[in-house]
N, C-alpha and C. Protein backbone atom coordinates (compact mmCIF):
# COMPACT_ATOMS: atom_id res chain seq x y z
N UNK A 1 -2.58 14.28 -9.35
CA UNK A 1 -2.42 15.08 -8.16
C UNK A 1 -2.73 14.29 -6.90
N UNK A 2 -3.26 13.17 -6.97
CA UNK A 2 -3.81 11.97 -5.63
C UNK A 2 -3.15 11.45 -5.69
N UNK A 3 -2.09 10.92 -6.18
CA UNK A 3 -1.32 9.86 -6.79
C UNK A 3 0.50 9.92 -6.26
N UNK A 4 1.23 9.25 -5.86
CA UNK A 4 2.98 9.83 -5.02
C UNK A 4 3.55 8.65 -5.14
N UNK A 5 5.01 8.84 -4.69
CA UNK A 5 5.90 7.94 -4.55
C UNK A 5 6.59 8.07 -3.24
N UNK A 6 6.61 7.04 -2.65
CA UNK A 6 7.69 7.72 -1.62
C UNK A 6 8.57 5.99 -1.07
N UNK A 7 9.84 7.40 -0.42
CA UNK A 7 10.62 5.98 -0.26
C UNK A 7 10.97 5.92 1.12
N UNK A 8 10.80 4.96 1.58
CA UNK A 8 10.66 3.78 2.97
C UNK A 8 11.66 4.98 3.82
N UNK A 9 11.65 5.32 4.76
CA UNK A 9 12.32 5.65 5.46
C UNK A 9 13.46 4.85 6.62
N UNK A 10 13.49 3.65 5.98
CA UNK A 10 14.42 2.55 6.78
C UNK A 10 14.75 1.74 5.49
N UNK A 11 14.26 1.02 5.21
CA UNK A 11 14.24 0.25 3.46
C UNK A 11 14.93 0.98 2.51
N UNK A 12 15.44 0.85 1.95
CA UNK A 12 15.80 1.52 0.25
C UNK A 12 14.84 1.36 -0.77
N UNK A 13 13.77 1.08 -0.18
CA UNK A 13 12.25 0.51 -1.12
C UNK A 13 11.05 2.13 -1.69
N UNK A 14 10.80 2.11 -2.78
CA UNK A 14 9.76 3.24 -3.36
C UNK A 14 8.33 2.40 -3.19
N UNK A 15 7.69 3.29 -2.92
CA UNK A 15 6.12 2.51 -2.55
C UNK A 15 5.43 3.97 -3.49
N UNK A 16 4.57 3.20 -4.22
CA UNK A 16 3.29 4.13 -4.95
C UNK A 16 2.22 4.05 -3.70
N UNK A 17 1.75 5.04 -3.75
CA UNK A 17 0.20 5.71 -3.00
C UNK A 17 -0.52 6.80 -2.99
N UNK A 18 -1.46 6.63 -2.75
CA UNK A 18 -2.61 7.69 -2.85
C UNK A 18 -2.93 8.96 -2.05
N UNK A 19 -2.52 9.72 -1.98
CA UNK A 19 -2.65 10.99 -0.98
C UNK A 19 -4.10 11.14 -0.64
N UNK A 20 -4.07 11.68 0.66
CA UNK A 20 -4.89 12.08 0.88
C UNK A 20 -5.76 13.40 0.50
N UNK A 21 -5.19 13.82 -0.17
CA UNK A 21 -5.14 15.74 -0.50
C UNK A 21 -4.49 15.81 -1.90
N UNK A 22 -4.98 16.48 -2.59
CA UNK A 22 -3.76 16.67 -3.98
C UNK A 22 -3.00 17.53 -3.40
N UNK A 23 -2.20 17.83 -4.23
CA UNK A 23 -0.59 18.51 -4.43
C UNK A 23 0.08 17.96 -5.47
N UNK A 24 1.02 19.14 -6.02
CA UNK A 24 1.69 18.74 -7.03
C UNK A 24 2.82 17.90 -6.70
N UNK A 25 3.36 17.78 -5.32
CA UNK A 25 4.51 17.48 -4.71
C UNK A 25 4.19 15.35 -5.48
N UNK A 26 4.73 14.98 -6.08
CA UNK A 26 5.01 14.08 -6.51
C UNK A 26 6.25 13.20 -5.50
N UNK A 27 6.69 13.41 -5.37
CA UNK A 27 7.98 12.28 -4.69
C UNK A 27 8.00 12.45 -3.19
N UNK A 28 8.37 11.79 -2.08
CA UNK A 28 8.55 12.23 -0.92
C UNK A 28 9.79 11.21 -0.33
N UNK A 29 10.34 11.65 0.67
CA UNK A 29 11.36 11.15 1.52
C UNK A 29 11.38 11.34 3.06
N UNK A 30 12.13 11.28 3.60
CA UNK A 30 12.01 11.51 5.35
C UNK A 30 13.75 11.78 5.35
N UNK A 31 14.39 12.97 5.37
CA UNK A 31 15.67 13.38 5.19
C UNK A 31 16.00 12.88 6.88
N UNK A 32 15.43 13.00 7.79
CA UNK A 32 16.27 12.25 9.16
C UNK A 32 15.82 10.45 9.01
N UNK A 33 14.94 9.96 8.36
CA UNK A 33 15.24 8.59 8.12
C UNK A 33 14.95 8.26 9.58
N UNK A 34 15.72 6.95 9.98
CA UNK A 34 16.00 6.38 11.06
C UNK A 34 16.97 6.69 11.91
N UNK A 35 17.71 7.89 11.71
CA UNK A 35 18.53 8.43 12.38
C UNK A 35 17.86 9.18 13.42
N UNK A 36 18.75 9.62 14.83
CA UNK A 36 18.43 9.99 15.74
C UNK A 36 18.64 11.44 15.51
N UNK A 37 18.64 12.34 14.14
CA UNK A 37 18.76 13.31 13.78
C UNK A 37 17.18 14.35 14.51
N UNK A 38 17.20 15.33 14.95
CA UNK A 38 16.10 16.33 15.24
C UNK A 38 15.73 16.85 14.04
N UNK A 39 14.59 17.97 13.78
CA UNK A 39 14.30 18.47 12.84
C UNK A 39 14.93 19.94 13.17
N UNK A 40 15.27 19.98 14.14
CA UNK A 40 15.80 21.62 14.40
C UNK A 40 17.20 21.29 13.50
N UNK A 41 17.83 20.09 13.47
CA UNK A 41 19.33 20.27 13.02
C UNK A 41 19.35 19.87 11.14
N UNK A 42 17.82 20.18 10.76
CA UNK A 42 18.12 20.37 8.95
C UNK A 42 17.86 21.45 8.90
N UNK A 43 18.20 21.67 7.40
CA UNK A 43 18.27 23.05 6.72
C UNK A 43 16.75 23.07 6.59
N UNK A 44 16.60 24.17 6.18
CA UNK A 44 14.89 24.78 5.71
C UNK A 44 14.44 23.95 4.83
N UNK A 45 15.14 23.36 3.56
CA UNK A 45 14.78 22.23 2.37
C UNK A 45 14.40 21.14 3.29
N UNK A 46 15.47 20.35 3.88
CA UNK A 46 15.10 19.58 4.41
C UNK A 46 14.09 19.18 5.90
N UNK A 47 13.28 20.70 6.32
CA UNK A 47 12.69 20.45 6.97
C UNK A 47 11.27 20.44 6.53
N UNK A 48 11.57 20.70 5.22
CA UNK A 48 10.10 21.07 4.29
C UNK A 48 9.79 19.97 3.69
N UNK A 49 10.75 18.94 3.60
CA UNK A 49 10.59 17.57 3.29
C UNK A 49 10.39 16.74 4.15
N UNK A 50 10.51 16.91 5.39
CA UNK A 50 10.33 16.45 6.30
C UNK A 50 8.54 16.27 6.68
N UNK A 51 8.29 17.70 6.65
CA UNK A 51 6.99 17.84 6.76
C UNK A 51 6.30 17.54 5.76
N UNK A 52 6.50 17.04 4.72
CA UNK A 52 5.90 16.53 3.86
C UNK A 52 5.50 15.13 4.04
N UNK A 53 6.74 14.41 4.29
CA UNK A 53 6.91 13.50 4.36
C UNK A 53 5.75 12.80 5.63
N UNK A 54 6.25 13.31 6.76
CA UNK A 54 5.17 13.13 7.62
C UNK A 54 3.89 13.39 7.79
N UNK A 55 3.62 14.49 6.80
CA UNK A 55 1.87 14.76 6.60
C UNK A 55 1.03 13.71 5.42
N UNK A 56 2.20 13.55 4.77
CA UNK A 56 1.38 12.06 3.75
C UNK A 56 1.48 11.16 4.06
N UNK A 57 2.96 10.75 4.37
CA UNK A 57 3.43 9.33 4.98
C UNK A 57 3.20 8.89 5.84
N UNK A 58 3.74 9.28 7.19
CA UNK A 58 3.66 8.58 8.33
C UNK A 58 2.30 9.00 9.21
N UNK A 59 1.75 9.83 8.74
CA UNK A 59 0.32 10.41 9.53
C UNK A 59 -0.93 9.76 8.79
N UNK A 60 -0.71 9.60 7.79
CA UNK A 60 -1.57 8.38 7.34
C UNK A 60 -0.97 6.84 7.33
N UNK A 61 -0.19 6.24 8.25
CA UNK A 61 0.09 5.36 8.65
C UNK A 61 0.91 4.41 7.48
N UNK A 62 1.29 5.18 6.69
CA UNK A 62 2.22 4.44 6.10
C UNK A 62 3.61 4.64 6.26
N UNK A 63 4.65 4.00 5.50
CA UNK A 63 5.76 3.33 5.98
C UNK A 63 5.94 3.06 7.64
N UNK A 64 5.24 1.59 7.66
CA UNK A 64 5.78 1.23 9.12
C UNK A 64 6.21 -0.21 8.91
């Protein structure tokens, strides 16, 4: 449950790491990537991945 995968949001690269928080959520992504995409213009899935993504990933300073 500490334990994830996630993949680079610029790279095509998977990185293992350690959450900060458990959750069952195992895998993560960033569905706008490096695109100049908003979060208003995904669907509900993809804004829920989004926020995922950014509450493990990039707010604990990884993928940069």
């Amino acid at each position: 449950m500490f334990c994830g995968v996630y993949q680079h949001d610029e790279f095509p690269e998977k990185h293992f790491f350690i959450k900060h928080r458990p959750t069952w959520k195992w895998t993560f992504y960033s569905p706008i990537g490096m695109s100049d995409k908003k979060i208003e213009e995904l669907s509900e899935q993809e804004k829920r991945e989004q926020k995922y993504f950014n509450e493990f990933v990039l707010d604990q300073g990884l993928s940069q």
